[in-house]
N, C-alpha and C. Protein backbone atom coordinates (compact mmCIF):
# COMPACT_ATOMS: atom_id res chain seq x y z
N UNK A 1 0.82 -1.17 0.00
CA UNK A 1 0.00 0.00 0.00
C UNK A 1 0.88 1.25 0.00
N UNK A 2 1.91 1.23 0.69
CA UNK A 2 2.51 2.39 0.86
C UNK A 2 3.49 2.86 -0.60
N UNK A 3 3.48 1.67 -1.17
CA UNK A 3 4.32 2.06 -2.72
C UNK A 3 3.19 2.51 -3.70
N UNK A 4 2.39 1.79 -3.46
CA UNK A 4 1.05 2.78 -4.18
C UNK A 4 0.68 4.10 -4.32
N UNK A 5 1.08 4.31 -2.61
CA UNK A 5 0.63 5.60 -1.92
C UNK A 5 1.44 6.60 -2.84
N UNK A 6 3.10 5.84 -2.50
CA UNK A 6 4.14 6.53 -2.82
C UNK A 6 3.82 7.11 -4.66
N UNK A 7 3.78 6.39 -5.52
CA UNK A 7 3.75 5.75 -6.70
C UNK A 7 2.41 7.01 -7.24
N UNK A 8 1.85 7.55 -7.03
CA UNK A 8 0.59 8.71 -7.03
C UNK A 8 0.58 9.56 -6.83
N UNK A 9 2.14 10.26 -6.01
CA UNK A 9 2.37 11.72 -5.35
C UNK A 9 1.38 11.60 -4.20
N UNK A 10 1.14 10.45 -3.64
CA UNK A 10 0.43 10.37 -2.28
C UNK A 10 -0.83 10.50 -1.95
N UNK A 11 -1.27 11.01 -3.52
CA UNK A 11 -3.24 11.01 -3.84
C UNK A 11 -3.39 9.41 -4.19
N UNK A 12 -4.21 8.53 -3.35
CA UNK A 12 -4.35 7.40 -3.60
C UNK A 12 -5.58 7.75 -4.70
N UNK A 13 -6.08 6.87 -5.40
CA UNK A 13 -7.72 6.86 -6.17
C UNK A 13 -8.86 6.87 -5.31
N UNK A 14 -9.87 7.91 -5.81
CA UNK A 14 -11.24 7.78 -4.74
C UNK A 14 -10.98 9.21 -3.58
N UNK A 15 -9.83 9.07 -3.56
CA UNK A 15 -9.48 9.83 -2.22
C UNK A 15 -9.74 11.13 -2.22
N UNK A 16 -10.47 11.77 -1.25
CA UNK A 16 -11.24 12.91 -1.10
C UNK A 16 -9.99 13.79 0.04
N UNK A 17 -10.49 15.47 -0.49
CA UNK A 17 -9.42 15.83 0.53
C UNK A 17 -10.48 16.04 1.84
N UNK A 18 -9.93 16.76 3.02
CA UNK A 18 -10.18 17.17 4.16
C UNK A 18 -11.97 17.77 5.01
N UNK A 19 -12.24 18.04 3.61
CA UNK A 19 -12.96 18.83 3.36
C UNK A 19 -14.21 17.99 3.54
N UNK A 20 -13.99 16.97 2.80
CA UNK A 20 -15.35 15.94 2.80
C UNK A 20 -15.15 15.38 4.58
N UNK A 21 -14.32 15.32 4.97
CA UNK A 21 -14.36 14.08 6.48
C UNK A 21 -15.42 15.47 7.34
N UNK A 22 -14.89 16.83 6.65
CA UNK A 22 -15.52 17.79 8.07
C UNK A 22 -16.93 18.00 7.78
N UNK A 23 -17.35 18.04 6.30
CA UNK A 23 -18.86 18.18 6.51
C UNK A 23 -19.38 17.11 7.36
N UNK A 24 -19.06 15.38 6.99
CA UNK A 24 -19.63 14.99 8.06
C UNK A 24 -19.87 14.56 9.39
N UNK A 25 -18.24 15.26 9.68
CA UNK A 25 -18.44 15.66 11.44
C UNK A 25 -18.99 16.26 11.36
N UNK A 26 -19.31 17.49 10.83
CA UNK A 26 -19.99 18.94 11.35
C UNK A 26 -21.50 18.18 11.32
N UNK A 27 -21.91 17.59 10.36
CA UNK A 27 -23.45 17.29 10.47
C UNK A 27 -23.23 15.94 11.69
N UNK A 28 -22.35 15.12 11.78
CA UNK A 28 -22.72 14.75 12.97
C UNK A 28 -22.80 14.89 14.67
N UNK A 29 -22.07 16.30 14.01
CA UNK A 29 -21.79 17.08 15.27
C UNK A 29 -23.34 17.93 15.85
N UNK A 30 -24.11 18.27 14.69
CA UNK A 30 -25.00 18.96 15.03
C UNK A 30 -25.86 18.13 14.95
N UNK A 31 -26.18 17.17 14.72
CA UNK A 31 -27.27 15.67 14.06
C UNK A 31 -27.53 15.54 16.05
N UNK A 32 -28.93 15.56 16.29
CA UNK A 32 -29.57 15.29 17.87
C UNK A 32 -29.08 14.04 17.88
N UNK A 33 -29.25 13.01 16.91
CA UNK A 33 -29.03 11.67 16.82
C UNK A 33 -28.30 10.97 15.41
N UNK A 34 -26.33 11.12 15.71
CA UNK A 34 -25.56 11.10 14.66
C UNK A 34 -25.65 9.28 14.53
N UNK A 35 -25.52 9.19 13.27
CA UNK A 35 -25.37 7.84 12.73
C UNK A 35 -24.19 7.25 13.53
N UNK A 36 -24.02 6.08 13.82
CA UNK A 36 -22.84 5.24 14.30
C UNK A 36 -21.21 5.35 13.30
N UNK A 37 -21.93 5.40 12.03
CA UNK A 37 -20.38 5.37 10.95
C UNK A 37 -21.21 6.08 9.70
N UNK A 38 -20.16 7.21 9.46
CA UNK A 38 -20.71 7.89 8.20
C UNK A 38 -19.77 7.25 6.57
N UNK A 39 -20.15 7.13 5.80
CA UNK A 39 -19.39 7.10 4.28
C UNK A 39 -19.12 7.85 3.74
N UNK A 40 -17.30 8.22 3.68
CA UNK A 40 -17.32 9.57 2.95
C UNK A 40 -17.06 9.07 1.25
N UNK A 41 -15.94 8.19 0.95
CA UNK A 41 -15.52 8.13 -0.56
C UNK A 41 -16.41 7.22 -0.69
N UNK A 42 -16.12 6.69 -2.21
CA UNK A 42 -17.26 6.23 -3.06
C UNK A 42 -16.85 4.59 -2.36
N UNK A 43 -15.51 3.73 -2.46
CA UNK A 43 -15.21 3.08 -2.23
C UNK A 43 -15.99 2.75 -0.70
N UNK A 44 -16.20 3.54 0.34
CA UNK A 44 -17.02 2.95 1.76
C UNK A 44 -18.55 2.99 1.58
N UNK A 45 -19.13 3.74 0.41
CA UNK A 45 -20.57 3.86 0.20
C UNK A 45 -20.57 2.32 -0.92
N UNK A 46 -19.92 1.88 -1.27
CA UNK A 46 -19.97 0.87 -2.49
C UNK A 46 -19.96 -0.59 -1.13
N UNK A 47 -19.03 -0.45 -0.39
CA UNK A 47 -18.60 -2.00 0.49
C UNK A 47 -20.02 -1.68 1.73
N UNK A 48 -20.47 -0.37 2.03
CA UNK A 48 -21.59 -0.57 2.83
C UNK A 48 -22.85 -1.00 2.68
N UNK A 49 -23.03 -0.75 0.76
CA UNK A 49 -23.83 -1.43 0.43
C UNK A 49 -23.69 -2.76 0.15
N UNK A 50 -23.21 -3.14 -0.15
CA UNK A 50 -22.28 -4.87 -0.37
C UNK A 50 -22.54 -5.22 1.22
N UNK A 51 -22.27 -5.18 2.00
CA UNK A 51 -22.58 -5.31 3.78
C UNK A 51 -23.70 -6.08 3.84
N UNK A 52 -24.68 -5.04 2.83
CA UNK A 52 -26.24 -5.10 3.40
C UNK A 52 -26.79 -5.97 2.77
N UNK A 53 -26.16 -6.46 1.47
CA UNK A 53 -26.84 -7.36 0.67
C UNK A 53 -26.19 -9.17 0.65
N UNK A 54 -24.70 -8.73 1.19
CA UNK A 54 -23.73 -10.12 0.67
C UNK A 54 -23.85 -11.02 2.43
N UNK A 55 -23.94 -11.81 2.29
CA UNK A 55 -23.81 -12.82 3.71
C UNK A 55 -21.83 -12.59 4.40
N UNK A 56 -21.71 -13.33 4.81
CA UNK A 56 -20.40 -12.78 5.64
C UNK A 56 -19.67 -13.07 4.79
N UNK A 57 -19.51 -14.50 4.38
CA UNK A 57 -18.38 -15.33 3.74
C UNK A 57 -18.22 -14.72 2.40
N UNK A 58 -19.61 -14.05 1.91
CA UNK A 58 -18.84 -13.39 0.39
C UNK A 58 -18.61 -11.99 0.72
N UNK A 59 -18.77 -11.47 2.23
CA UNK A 59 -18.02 -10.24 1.94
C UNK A 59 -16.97 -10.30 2.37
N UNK A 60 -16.51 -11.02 2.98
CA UNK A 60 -15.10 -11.57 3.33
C UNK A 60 -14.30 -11.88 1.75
N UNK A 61 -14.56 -12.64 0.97
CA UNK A 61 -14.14 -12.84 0.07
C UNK A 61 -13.44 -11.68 -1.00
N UNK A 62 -15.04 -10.79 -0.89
CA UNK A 62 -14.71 -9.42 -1.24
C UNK A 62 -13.70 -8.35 -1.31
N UNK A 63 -13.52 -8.15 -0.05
CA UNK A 63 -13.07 -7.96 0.86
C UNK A 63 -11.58 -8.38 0.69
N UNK A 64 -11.42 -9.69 0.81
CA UNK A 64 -9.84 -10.75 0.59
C UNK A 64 -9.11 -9.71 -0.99
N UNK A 65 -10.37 -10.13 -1.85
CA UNK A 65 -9.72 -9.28 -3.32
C UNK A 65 -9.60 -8.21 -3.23
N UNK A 66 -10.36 -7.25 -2.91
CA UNK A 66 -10.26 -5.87 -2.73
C UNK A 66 -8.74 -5.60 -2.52
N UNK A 67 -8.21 -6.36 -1.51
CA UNK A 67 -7.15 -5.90 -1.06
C UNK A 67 -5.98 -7.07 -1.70
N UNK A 68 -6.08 -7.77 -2.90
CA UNK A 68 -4.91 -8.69 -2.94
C UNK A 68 -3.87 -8.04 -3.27
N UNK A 69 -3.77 -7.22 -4.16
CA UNK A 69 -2.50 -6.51 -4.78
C UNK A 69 -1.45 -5.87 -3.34
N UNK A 70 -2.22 -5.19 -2.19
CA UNK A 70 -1.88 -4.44 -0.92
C UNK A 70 -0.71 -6.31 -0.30
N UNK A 71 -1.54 -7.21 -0.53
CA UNK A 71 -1.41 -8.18 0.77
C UNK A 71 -0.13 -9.10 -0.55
N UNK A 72 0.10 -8.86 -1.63
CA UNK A 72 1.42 -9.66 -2.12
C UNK A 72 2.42 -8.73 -2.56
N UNK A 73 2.53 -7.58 -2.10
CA UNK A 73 3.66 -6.79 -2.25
C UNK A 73 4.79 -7.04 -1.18
């Protein structure tokens, strides 16, 4: 991951700057009743829906690929 990181000038893909994490503190800051976990990039709104639909073992699987390239470097 980190040669990736490196390998991009340190903008990974998907990756949002600063800006997106504070709108949704700020709305969960002011939210009477803030959600448990918010989704900021597209990549955590894509696997949260996958969550809701896939049983464990295929989001595990998912999950396993998502990350193979990170886990044989």
């Amino acid at each position: 991951m980190e040669a990736r990181l490196a390998s991009q000038d340190g903008k990974a893909p998907f990756a949002l700057g600063p800006e997106a994490v504070v709108e949704k503190l700020v709305h969960a800051l002011e939210h009477p009743r803030p959600k448990p976990r918010y989704a900021v990039t597209v990549p955590t709104h894509l696997f949260a829906a996958l969550k809701r639909v896939l049983n464990t073992r295929s989001m595990d699987r998912v999950l396993l690929r998502s990350t193979r390239d990170e886990r044989q470097s």
